[in-house]
N, C-alpha and C. Protein backbone atom coordinates (compact mmCIF):
# COMPACT_ATOMS: atom_id res chain seq x y z
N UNK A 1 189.03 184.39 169.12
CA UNK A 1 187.98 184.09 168.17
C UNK A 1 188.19 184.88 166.88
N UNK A 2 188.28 186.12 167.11
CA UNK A 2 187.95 186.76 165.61
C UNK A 2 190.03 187.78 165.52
N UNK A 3 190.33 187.27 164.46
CA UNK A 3 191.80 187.88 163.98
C UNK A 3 191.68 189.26 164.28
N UNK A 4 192.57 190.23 164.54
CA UNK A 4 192.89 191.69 164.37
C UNK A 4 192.29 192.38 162.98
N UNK A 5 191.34 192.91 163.20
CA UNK A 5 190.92 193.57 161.54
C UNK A 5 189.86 192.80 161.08
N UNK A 6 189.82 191.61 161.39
CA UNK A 6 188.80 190.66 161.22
C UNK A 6 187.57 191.13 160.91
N UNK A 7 186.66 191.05 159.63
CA UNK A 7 185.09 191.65 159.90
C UNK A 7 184.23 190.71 160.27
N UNK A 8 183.27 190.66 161.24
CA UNK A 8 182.29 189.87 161.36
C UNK A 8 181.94 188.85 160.57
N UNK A 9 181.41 189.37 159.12
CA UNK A 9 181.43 188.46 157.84
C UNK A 9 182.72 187.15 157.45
N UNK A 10 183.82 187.93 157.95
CA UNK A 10 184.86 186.92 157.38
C UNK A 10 184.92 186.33 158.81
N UNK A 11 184.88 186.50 160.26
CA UNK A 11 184.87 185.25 160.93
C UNK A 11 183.73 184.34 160.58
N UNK A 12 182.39 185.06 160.23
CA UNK A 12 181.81 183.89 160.22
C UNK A 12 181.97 182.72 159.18
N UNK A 13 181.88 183.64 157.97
CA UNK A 13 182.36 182.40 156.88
C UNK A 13 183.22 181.53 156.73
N UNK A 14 184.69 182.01 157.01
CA UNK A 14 185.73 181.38 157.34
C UNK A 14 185.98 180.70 158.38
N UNK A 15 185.99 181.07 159.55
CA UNK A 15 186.33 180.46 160.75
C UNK A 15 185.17 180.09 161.17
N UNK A 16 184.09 180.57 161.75
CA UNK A 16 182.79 179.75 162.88
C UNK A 16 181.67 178.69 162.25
N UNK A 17 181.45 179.18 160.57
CA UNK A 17 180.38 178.08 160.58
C UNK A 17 181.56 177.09 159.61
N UNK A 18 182.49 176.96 159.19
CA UNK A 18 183.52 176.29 158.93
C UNK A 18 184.10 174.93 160.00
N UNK A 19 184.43 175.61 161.27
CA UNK A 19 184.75 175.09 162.61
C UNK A 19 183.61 174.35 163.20
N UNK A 20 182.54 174.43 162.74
CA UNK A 20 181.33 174.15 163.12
C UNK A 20 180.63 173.03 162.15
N UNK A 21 181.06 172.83 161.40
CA UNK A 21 180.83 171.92 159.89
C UNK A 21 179.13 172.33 159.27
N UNK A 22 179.09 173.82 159.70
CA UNK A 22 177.94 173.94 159.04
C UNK A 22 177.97 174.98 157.61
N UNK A 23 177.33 174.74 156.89
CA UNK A 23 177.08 175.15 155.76
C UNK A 23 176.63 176.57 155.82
N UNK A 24 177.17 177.34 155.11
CA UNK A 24 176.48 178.77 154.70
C UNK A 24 175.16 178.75 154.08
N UNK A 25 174.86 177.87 153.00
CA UNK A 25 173.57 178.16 152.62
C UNK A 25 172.67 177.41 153.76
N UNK A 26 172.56 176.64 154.48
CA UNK A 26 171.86 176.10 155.57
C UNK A 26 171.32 177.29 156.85
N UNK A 27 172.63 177.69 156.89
CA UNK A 27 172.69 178.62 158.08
C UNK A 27 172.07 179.62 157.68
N UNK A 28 172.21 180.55 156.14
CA UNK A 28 171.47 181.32 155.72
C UNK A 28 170.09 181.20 156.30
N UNK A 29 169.60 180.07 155.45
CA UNK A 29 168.03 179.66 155.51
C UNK A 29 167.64 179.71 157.25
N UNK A 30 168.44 179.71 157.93
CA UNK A 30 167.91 179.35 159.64
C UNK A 30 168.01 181.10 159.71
N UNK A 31 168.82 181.87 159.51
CA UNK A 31 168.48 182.99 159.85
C UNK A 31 167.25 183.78 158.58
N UNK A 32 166.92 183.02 157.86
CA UNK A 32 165.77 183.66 156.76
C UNK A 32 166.71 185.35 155.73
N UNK A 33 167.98 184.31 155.22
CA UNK A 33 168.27 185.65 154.95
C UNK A 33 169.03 185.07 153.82
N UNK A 34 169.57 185.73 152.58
CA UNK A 34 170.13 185.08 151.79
C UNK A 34 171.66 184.84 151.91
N UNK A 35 172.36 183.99 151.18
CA UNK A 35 173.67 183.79 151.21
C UNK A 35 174.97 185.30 150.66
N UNK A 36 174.10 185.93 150.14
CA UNK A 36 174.38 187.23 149.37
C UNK A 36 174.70 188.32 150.64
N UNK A 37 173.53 187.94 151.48
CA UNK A 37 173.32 189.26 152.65
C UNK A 37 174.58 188.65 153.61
N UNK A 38 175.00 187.36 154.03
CA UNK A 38 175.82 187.09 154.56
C UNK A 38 177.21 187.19 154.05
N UNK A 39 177.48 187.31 153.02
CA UNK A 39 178.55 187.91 152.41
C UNK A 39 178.82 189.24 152.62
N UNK A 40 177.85 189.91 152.34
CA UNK A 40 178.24 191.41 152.38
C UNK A 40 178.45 192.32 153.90
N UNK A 41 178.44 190.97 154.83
CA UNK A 41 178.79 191.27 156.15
C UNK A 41 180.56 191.40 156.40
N UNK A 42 181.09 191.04 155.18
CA UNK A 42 181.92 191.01 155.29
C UNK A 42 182.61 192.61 154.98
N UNK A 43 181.57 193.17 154.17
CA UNK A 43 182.09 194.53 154.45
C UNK A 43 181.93 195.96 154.73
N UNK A 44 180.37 195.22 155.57
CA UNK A 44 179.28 196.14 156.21
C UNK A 44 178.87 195.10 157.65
N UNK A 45 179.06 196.14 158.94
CA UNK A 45 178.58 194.82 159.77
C UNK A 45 177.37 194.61 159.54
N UNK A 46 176.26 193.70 160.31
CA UNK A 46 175.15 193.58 159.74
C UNK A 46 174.54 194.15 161.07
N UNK A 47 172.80 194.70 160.85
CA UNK A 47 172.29 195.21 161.74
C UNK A 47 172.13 194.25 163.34
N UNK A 48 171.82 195.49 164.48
CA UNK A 48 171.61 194.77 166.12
C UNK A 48 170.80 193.65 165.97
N UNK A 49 169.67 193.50 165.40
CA UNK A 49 169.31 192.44 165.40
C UNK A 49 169.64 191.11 164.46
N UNK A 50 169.94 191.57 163.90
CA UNK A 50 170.65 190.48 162.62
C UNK A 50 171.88 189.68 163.34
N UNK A 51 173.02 190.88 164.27
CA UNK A 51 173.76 190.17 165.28
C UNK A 51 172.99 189.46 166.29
N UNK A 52 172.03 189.65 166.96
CA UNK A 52 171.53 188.54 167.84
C UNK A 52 171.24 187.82 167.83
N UNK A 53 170.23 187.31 166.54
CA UNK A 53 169.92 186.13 165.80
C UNK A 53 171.33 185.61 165.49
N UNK A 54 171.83 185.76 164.83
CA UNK A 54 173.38 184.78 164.37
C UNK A 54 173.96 184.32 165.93
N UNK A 55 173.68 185.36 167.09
CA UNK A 55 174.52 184.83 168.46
C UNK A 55 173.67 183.81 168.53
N UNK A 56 172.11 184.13 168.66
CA UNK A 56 171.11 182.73 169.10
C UNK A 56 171.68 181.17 168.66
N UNK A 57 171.42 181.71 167.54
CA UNK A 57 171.95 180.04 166.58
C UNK A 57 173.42 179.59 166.81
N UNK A 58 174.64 180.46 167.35
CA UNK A 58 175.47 179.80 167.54
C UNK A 58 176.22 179.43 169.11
N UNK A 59 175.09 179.97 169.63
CA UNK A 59 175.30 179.97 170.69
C UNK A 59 176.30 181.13 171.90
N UNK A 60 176.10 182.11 171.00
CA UNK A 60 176.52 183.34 171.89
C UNK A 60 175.76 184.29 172.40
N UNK A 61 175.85 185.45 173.25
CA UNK A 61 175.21 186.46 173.64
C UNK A 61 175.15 187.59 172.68
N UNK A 62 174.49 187.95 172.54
CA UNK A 62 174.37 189.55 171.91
C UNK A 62 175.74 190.32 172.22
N UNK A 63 176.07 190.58 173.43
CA UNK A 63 176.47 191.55 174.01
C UNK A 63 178.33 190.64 173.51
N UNK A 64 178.22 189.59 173.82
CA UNK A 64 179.57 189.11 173.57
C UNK A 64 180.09 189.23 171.92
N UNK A 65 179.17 188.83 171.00
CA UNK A 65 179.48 189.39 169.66
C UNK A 65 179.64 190.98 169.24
N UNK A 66 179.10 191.46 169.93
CA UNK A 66 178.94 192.79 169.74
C UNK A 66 180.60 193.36 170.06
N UNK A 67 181.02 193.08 171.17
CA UNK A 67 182.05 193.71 171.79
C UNK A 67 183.18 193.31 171.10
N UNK A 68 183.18 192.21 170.69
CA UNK A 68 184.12 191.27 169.99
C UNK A 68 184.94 192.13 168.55
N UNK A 69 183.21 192.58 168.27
CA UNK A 69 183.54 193.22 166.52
C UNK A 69 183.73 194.93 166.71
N UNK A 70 183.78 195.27 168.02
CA UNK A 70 183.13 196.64 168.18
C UNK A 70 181.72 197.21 167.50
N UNK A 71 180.70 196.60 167.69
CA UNK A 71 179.52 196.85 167.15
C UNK A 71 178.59 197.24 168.42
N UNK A 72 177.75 198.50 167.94
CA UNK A 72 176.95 198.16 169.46
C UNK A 72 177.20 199.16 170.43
N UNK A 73 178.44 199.59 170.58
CA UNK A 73 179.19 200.24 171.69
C UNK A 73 179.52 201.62 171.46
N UNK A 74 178.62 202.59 171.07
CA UNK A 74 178.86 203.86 171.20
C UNK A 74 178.80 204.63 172.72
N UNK A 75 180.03 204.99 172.64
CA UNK A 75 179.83 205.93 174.12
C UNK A 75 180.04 207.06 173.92
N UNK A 76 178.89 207.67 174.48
CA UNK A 76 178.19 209.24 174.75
C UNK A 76 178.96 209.64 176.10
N UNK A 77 179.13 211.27 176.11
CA UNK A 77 179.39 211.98 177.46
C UNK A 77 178.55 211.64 178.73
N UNK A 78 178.97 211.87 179.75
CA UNK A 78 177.80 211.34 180.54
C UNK A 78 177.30 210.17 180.84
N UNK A 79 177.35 209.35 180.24
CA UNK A 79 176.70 208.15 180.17
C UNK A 79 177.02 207.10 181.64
N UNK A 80 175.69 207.36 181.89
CA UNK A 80 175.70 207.09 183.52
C UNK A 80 175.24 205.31 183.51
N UNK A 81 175.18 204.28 184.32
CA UNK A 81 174.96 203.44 184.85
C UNK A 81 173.48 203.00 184.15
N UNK A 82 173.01 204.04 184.70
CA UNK A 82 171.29 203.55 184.38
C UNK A 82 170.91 203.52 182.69
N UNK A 83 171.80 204.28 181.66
CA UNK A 83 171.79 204.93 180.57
C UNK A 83 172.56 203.53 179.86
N UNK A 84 173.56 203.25 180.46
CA UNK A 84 174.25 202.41 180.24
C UNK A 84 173.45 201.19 180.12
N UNK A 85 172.79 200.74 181.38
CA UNK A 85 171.69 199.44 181.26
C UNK A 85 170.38 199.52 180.43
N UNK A 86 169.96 200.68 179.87
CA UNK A 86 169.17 200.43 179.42
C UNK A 86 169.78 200.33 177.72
N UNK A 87 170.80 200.78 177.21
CA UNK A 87 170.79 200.66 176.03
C UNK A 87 171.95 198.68 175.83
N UNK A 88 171.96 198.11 177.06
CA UNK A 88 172.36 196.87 177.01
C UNK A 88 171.22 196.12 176.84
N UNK A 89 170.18 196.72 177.53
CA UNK A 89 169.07 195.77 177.24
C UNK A 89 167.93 195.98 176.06
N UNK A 90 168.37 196.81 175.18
CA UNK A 90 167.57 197.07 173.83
C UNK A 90 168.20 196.66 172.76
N UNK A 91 169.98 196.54 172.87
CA UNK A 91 170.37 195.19 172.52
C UNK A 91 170.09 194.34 172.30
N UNK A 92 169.69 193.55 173.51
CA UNK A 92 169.58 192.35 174.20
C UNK A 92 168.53 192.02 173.10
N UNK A 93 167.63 192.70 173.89
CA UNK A 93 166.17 192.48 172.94
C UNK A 93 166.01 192.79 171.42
N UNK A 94 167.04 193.02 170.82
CA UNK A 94 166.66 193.20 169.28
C UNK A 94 167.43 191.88 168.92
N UNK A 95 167.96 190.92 169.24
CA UNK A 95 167.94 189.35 169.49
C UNK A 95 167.16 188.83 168.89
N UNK A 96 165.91 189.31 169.51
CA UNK A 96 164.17 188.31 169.50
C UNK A 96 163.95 188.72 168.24
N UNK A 97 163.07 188.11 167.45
CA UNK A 97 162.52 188.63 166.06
C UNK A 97 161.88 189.56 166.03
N UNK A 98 162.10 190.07 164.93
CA UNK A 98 161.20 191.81 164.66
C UNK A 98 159.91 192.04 165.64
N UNK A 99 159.24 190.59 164.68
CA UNK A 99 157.02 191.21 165.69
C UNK A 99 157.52 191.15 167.16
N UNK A 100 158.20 190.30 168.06
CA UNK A 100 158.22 190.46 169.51
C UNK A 100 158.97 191.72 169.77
N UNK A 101 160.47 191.71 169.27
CA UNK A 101 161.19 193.17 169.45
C UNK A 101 160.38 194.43 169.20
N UNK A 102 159.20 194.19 168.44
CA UNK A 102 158.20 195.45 168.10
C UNK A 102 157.10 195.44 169.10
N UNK A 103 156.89 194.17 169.54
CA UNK A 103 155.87 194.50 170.61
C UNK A 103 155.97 194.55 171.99
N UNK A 104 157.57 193.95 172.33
CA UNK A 104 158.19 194.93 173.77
C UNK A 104 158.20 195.96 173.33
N UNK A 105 158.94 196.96 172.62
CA UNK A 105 159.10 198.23 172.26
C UNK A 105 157.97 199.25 172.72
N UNK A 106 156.60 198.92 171.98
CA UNK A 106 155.70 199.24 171.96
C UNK A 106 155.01 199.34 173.33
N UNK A 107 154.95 198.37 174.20
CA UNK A 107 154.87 198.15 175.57
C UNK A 107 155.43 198.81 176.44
N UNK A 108 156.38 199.19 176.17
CA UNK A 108 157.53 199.94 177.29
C UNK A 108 156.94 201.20 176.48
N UNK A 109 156.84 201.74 175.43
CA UNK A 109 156.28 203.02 174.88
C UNK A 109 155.03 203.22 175.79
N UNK A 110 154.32 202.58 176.14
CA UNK A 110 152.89 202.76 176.49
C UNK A 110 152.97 203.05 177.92
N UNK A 111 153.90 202.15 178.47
CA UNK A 111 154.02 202.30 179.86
C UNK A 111 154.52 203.28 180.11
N UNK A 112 155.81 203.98 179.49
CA UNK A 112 156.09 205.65 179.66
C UNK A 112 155.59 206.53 179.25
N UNK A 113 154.29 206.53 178.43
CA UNK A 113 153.37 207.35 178.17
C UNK A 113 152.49 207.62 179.15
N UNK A 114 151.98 206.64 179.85
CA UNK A 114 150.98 206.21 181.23
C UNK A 114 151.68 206.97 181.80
N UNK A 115 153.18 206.71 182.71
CA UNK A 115 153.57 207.07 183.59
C UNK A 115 153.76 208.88 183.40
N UNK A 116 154.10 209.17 182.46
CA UNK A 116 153.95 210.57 182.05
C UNK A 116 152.69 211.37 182.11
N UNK A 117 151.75 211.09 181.94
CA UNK A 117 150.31 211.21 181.75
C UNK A 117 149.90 211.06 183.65
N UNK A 118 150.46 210.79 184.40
CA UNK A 118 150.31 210.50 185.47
C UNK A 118 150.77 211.55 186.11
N UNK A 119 152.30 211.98 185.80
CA UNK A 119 152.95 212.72 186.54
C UNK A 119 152.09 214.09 186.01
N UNK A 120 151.63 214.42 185.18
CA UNK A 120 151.13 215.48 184.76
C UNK A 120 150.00 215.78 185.33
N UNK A 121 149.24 214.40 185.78
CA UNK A 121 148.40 214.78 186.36
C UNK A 121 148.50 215.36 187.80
N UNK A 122 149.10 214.84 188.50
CA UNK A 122 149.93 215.02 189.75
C UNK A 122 150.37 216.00 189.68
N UNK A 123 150.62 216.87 188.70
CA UNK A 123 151.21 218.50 188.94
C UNK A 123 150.12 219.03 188.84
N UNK A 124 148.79 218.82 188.08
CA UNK A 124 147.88 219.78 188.71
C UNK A 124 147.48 219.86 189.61
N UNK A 125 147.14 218.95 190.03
CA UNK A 125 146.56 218.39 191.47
C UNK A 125 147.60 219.02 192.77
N UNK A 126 148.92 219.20 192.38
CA UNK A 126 149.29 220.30 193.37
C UNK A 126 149.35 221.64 192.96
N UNK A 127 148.63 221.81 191.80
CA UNK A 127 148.97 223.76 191.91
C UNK A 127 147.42 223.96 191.95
């Protein structure tokens, strides 16, 4: 799919929505972004969610564009299994548009606040 050196920006312009007979300014407008901002992907990748939206519409995964361009994939010491799945699935989810990606976020914030607030309580309750 994407040449050696290849930036994100230049597969897409050149090769995928080309191969695809779709138009840049069209495609712009479906991701709500200008033809300007899709250019300059060519020499800045563009943000996690900005990649998931472009996978949506063309029919890829997050995780498969990502790996493709090396985007996405910082690895830390340590980085165990569980550490590992959760930063695949915050990925995943910055896909969805901002207000939903903001209001899982927010949700899972609340729920580890609860659960914290719990365990704390549970330590007094044994001393």
């Amino acid at each position: 799919m994407a040449r050696t050196g290849e930036s994100f920006g230049d597969w897409l312009i050149d090769s995928e929505l080309p191969g695809r007979g779709m138009e840049l300014t069209e495609f712009a407008r479906q991701l709500d972004v200008s033809t300007s901002t899709i250019y300059r992907w060519r020499e800045h990748s563009p943000r996690s969610n900005m990649i998931g939206r472009v996978a949506r519409l063309l029919g890829y995964s997050y995780v498969e564009l990502a790996e493709r361009f090396g985007m996405g994939r910082k690895k830390s010491r340590g980085n165990d299994d569980e550490a590992e799945h959760v930063r695949r699935t915050i990925e995943e989810l910055a896909a969805y548009p901002t207000d939903v990606y903001e209001t899982i976020l927010a949700r899972v914030e609340a729920e580890r606040r609860r659960q914290e607030e719990g365990k704390g309580e549970g330590n007094r309750k044994d001393s």
